[in-house]
C-alpha atoms as a PDB file:
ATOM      1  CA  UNK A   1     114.422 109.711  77.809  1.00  0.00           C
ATOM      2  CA  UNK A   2     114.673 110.816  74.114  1.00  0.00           C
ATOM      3  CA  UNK A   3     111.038 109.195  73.413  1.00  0.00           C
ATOM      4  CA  UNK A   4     110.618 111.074  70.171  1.00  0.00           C
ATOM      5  CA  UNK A   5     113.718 109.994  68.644  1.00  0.00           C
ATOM      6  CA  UNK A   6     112.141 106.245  68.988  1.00  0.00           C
ATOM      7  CA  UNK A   7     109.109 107.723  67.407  1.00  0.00           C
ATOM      8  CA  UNK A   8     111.224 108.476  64.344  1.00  0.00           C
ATOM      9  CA  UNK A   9     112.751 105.268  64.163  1.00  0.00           C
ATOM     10  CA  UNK A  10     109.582 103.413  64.089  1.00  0.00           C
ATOM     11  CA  UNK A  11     108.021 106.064  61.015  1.00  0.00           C
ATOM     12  CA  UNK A  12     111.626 105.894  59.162  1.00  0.00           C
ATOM     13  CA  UNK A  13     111.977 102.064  59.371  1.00  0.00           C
ATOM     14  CA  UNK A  14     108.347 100.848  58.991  1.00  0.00           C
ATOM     15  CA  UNK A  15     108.561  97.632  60.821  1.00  0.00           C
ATOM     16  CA  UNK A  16     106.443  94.915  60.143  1.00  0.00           C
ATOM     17  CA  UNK A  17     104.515  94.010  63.379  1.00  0.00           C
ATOM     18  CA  UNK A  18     102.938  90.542  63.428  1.00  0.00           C
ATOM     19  CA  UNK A  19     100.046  90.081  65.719  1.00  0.00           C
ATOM     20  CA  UNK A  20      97.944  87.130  66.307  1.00  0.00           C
ATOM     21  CA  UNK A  21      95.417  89.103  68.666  1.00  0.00           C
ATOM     22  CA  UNK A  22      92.443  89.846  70.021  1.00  0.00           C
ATOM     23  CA  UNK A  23      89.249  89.405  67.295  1.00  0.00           C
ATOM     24  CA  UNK A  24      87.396  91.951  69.527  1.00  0.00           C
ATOM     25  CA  UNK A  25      89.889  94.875  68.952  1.00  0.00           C
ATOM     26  CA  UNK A  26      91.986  93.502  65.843  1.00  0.00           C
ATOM     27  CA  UNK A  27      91.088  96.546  63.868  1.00  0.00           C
ATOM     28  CA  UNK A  28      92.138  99.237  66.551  1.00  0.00           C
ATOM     29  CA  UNK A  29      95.375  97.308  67.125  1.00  0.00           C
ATOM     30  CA  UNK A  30      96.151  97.512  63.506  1.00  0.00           C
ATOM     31  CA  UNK A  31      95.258 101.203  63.530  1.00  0.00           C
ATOM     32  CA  UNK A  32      97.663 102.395  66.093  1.00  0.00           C
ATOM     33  CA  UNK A  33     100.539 100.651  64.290  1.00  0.00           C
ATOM     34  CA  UNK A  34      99.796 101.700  61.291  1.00  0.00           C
ATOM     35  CA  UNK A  35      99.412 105.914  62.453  1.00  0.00           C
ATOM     36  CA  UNK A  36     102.233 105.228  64.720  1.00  0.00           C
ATOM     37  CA  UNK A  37     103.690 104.610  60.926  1.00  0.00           C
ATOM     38  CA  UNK A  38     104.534 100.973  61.625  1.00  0.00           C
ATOM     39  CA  UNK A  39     103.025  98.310  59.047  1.00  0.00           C
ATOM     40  CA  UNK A  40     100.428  95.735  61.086  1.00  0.00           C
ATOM     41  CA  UNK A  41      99.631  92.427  59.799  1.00  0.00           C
ATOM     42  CA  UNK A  42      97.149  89.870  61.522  1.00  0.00           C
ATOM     43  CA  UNK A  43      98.089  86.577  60.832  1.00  0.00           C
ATOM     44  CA  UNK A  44      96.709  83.922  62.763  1.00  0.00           C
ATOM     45  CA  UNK A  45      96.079  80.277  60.517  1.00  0.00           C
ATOM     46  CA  UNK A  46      99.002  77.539  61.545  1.00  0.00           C
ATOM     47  CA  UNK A  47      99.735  77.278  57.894  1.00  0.00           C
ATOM     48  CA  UNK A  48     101.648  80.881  57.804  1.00  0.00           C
ATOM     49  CA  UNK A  49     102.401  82.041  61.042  1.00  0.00           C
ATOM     50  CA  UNK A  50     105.933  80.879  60.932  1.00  0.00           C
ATOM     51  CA  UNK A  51     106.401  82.327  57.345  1.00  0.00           C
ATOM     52  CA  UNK A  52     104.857  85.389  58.768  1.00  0.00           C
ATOM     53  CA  UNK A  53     106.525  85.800  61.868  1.00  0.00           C
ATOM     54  CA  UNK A  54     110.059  85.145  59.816  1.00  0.00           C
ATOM     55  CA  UNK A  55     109.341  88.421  57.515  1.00  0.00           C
ATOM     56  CA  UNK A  56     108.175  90.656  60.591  1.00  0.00           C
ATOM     57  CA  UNK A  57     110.030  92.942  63.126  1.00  0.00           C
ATOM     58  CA  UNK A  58     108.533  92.158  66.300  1.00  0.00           C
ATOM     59  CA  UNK A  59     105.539  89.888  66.836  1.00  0.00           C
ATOM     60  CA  UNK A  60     102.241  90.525  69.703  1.00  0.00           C
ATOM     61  CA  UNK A  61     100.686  88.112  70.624  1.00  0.00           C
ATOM     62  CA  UNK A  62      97.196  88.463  73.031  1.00  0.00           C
ATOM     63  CA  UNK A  63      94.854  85.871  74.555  1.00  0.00           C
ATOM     64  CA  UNK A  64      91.871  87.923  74.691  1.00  0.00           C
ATOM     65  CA  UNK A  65      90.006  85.622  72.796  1.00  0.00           C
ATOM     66  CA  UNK A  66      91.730  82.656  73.113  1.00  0.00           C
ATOM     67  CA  UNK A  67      90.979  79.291  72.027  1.00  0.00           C
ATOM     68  CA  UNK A  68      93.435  76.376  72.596  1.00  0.00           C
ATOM     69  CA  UNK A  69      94.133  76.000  68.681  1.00  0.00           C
ATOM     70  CA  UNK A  70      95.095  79.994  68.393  1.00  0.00           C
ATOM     71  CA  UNK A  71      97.083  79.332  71.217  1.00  0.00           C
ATOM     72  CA  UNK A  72      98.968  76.190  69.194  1.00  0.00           C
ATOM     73  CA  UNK A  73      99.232  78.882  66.394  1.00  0.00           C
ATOM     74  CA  UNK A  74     100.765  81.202  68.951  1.00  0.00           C
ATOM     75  CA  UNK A  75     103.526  78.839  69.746  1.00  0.00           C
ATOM     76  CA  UNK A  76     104.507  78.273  65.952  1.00  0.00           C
ATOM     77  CA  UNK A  77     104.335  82.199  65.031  1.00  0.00           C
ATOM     78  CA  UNK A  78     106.755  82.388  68.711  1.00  0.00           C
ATOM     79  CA  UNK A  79     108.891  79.657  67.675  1.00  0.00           C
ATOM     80  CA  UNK A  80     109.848  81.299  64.518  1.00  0.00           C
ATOM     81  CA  UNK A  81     110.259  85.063  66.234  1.00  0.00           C
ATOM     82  CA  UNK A  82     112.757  83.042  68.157  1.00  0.00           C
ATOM     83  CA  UNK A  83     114.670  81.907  65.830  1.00  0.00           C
ATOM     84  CA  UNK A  84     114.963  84.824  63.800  1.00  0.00           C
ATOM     85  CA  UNK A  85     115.618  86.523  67.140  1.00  0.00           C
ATOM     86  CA  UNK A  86     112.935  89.680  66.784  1.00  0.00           C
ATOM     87  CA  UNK A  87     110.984  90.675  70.044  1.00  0.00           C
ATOM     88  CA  UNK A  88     107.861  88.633  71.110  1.00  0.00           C
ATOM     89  CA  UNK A  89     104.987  90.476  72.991  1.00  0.00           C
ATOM     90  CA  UNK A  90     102.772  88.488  74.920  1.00  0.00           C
ATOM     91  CA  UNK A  91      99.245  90.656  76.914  1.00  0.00           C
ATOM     92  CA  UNK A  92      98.381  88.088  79.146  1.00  0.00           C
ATOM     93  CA  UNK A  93      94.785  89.347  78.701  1.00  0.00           C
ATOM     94  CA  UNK A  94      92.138  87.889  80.897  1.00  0.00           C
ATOM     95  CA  UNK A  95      95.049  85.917  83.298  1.00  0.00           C
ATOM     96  CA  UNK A  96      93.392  85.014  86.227  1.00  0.00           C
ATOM     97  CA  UNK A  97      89.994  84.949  85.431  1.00  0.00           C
ATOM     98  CA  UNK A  98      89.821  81.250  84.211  1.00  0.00           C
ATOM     99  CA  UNK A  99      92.155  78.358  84.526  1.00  0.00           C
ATOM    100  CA  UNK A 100      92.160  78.020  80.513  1.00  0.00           C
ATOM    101  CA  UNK A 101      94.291  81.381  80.657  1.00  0.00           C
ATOM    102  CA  UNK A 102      96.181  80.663  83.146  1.00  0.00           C
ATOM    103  CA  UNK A 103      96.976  77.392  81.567  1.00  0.00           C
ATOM    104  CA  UNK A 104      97.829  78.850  78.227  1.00  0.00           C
ATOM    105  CA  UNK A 105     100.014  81.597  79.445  1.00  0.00           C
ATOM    106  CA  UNK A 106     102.066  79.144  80.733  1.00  0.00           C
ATOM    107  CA  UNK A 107     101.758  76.957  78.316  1.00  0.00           C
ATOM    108  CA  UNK A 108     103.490  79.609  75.894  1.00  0.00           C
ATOM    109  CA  UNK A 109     105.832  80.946  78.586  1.00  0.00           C
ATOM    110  CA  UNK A 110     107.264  77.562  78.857  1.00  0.00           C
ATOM    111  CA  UNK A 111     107.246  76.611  74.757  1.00  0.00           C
ATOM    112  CA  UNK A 112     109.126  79.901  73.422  1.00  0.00           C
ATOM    113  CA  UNK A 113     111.059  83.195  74.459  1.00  0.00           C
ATOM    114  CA  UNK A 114     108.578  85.940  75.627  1.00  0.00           C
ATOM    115  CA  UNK A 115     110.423  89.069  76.170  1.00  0.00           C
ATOM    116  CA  UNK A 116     107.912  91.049  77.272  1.00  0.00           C
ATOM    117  CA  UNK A 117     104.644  90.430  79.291  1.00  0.00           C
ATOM    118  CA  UNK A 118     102.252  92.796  79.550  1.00  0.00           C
ATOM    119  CA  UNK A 119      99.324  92.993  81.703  1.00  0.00           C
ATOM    120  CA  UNK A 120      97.228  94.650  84.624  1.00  0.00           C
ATOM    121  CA  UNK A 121      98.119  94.339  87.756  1.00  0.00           C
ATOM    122  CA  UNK A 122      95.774  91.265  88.944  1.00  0.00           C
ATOM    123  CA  UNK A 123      96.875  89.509  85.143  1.00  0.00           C
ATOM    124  CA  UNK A 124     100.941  90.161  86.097  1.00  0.00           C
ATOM    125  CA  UNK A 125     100.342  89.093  89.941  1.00  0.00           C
ATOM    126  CA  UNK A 126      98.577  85.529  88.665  1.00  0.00           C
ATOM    127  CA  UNK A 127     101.452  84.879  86.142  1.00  0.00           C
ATOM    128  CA  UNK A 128     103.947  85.873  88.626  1.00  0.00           C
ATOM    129  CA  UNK A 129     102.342  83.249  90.835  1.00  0.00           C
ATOM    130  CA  UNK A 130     100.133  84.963  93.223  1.00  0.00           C
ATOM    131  CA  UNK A 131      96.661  83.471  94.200  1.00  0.00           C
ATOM    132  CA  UNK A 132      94.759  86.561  92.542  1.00  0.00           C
ATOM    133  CA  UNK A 133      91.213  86.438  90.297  1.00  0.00           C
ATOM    134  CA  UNK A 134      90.823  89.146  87.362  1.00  0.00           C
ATOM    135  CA  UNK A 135      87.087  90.456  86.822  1.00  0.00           C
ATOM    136  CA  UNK A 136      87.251  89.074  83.276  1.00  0.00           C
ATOM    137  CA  UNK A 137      89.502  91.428  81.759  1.00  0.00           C
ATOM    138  CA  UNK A 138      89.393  94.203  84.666  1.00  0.00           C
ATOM    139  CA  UNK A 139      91.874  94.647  86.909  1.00  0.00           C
ATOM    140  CA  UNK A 140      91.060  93.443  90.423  1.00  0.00           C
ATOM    141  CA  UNK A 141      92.964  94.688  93.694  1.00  0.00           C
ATOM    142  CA  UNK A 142      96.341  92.624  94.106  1.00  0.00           C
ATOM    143  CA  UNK A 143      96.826  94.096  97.733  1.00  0.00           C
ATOM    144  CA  UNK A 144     101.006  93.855  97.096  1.00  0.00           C
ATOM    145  CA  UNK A 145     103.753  95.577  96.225  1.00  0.00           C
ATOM    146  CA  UNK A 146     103.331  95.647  92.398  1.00  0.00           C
ATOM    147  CA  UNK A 147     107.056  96.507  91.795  1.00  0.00           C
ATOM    148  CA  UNK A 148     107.807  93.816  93.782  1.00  0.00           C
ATOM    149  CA  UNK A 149     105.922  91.343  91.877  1.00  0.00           C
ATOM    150  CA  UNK A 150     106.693  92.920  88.609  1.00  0.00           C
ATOM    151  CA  UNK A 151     110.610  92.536  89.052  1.00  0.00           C
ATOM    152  CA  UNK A 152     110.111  88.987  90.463  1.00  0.00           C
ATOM    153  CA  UNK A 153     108.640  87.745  87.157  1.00  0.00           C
ATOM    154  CA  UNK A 154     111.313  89.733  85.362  1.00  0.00           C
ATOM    155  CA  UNK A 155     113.632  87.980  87.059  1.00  0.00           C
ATOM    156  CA  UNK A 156     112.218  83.940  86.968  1.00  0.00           C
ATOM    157  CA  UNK A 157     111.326  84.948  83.137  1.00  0.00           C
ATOM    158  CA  UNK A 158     114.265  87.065  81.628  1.00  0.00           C
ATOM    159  CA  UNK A 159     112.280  89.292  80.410  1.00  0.00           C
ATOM    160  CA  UNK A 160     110.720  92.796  80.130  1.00  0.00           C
ATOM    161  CA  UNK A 161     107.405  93.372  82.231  1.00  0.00           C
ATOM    162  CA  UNK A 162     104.994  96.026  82.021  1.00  0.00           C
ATOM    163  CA  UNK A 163     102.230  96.543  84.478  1.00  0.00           C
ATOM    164  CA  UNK A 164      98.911  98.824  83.081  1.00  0.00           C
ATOM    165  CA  UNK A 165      97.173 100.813  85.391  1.00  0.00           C
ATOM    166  CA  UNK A 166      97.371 104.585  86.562  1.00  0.00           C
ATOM    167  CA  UNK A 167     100.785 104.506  86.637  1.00  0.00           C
ATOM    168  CA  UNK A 168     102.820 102.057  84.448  1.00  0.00           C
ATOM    169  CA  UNK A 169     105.408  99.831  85.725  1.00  0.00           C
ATOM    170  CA  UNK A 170     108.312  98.891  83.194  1.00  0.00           C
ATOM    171  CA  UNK A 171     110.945  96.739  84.998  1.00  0.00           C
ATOM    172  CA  UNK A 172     113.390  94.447  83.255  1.00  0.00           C
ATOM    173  CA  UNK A 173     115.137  93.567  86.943  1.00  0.00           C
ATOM    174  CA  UNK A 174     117.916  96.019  86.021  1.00  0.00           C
ATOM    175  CA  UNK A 175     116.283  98.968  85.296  1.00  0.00           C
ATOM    176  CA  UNK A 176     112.507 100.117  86.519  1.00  0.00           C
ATOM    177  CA  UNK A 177     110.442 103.396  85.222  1.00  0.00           C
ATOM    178  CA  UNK A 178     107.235 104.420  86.127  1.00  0.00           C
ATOM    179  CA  UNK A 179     104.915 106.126  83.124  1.00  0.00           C
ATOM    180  CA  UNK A 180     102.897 108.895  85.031  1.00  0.00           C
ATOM    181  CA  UNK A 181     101.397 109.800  81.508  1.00  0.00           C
ATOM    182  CA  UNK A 182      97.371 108.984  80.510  1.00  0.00           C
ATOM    183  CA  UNK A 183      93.725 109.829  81.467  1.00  0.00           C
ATOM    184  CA  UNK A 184      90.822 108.181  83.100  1.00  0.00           C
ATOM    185  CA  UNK A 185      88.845 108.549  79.837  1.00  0.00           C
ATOM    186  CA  UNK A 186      91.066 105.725  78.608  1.00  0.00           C
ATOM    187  CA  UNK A 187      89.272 103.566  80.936  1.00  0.00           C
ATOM    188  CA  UNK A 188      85.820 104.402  79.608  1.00  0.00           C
ATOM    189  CA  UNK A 189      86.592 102.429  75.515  1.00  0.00           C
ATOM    190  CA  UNK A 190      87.251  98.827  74.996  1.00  0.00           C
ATOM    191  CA  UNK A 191      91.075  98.372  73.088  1.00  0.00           C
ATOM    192  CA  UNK A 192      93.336 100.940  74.678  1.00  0.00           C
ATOM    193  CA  UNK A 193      94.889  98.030  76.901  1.00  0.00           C
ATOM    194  CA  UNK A 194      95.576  96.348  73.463  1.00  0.00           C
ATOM    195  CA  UNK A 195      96.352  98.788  71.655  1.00  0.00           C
ATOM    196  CA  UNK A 196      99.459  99.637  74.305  1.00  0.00           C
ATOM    197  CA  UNK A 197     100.407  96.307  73.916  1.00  0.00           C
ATOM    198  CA  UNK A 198     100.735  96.882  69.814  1.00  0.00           C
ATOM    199  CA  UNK A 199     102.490 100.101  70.600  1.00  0.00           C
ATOM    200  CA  UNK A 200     104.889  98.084  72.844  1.00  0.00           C
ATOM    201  CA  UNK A 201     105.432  95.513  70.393  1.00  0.00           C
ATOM    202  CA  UNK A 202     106.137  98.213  67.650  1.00  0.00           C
ATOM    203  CA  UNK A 203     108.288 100.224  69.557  1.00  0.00           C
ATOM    204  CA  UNK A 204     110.232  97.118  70.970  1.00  0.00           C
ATOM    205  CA  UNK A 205     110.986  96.508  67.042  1.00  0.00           C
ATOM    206  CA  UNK A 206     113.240  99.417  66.674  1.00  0.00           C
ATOM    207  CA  UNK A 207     115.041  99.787  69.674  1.00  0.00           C
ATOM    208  CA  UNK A 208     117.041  97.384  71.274  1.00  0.00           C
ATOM    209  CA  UNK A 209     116.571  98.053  75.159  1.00  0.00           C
ATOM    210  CA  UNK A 210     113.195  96.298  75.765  1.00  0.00           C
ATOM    211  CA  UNK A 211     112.633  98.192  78.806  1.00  0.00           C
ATOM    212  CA  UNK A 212     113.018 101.809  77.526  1.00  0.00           C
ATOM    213  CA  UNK A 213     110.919 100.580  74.322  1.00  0.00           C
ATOM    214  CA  UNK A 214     108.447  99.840  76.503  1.00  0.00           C
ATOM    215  CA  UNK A 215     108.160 103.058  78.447  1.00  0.00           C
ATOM    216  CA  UNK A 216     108.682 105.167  75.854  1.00  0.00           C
ATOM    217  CA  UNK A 217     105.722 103.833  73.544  1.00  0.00           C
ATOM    218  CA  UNK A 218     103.525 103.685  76.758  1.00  0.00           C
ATOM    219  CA  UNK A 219     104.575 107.240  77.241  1.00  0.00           C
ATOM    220  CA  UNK A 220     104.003 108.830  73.394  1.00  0.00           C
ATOM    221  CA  UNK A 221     100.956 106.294  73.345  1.00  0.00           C
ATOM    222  CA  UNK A 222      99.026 108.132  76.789  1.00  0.00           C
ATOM    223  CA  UNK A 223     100.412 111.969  75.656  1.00  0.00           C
ATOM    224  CA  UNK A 224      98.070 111.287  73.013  1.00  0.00           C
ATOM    225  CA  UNK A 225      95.231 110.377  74.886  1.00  0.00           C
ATOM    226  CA  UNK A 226      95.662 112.949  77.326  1.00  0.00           C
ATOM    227  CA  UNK A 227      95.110 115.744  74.245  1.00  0.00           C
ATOM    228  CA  UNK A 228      92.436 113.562  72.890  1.00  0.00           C
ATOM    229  CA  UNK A 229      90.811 114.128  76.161  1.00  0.00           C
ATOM    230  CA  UNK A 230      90.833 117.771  76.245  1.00  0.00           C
ATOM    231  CA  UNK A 231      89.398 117.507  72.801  1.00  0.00           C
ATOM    232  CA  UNK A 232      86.487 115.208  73.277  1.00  0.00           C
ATOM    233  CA  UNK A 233      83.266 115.244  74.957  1.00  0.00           C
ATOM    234  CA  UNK A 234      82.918 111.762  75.244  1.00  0.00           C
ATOM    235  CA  UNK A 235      84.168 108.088  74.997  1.00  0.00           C
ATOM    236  CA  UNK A 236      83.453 108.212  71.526  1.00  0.00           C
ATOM    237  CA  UNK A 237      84.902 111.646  69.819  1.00  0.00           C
ATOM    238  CA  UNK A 238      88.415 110.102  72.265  1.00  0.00           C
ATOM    239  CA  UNK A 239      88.657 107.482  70.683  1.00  0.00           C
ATOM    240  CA  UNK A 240      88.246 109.305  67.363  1.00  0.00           C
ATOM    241  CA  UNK A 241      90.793 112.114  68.299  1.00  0.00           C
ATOM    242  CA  UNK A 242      93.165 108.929  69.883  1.00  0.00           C
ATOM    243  CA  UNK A 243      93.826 107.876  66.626  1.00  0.00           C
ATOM    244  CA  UNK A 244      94.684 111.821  65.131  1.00  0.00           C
ATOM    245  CA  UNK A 245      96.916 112.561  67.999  1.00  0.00           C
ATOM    246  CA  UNK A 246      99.400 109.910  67.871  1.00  0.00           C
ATOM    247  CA  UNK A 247      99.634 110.997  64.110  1.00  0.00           C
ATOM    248  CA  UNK A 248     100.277 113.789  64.885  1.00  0.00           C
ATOM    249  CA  UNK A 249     102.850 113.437  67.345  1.00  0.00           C
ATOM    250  CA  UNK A 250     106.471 115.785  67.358  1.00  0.00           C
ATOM    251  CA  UNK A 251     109.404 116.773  69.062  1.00  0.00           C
ATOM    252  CA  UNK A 252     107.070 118.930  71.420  1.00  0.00           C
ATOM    253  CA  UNK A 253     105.152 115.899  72.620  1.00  0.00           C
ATOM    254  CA  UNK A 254     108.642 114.671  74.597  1.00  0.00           C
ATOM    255  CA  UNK A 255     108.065 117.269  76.493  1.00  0.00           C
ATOM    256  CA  UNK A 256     105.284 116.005  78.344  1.00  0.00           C
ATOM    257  CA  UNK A 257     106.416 112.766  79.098  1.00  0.00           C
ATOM    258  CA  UNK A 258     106.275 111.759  83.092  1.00  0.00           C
ATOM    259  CA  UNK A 259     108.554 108.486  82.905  1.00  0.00           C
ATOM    260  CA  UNK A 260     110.531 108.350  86.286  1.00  0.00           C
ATOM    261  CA  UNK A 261     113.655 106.002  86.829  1.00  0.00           C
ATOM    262  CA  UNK A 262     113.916 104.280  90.031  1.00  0.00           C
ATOM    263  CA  UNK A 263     117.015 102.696  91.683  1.00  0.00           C
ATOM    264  CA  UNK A 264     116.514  98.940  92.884  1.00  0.00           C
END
């Protein structure tokens, strides 16, 4: 997959990604748009999400710290990607863990478009309907097929899902890949699972295949923490060098990517 080539895209064009997010990693989100070379803005009052979400390329939306009045603004900002017909994001952070997320996932499954959900695998299986728990924002063990479950809520939704973990599952129902990229150390900060969710959202905004968006930002995004890693000592000097390396990713870096196609 020419990954890079999507890279340029998104530093050329400079899309506007609208997030109503997650207060605890708001700032990192914005970061990794912004050194991606995208331009993040975190709008989240009722009064101009719609106005907002009109002017913007793509908009992410994350429940992390969700309250049922965000979620109202949610449905506005969603509403208005809709009609201007740009990509909406939704990390379905936390699913499982509480019937208020569950509730609210639905909720704004059922009110707007999503066109991609992104998640772990125990947040994916409980939207997809499975009678799963998440350890508050930790993935728990689903103990099923996660392509399986990942292409059935593809399907019921029409829509783009992407499943976090070790390896990444991107499935759309007519096409599946499997990211291979990343590092454990990735596991060790709080905000990389949000962060891939901006990167999704900003890549989405520039090419037109959800799917191969998806993979391809997931990709570029865990290149650069795997040469973060071999430059850090620490969860703290990788985050640090996180940030650097997808700056200063090139042509070279498409080189490493392990995305794998797989036939239904």
């Amino acid at each position: 997959m020419e990954i890079y080539k999507m890279l340029e895209k998104v530093r050329t064009q400079k899309p506007i990604i609208h997030h109503l997010t997650n207060w605890v990693t708001i700032y990192d989100c914005a970061n990794i748009v912004k050194v991606l070379g995208g331009s993040p803005v975190m709008a989240h009052a009722k009064e101009e999400v719609e106005s907002m979400a009109a002017i913007a390329s793509a908009l992410v939306l994350n429940i992390g710290t969700l309250t049922p009045e965000f979620v109202e603004s949610m449905k506005l900002a969603a509403k208005s990607a809709n009609k201007k017909g740009i990509p909406v994001v939704l990390d379905v952070c936390g699913a499982g863990a509480t019937a208020l997320r569950d509730n609210k996932c639905f909720e704004l499954l059922d009110s707007a478009k999503i066109d991609i959900i992104k998640g772990n695998s125990s947040e994916i299986a409980r939207i997809a309907g499975e009678n799963v728990s998440t350890k508050g924002v930790d993935a728990t063990d689903v103990g099923k097929d996660l392509m399986k479950i990942a292409f059935s809520l593809a399907s019921k939704r029409s829509c783009t899902v992407v499943i976090t973990g070790k390896e990444d599952i991107v499935t759309d129902k007519e096409k599946t890949y499997i990211i291979k990229n990343g590092t454990d150390m990735m596991a060790n900060i709080v905000g990389t699972g949000c962060m891939a969710t901006s990167v999704i959202g900003t890549f989405s905004a520039v090419h037109e295949n959800l799917a191969q968006a998806a993979a391809a930002g997931l990709s570029l995004f865990e290149i650069a923490a795997e040469q973060a890693h071999t430059e850090s000592t620490g969860p703290g000097s990788f985050k640090e060098k996180l940030f650097d390396k997808v700056f200063l990713l090139d042509e070279k870096s498409e080189k490493m990517q392990k995305i794998e196609r797989t036939v239904k």
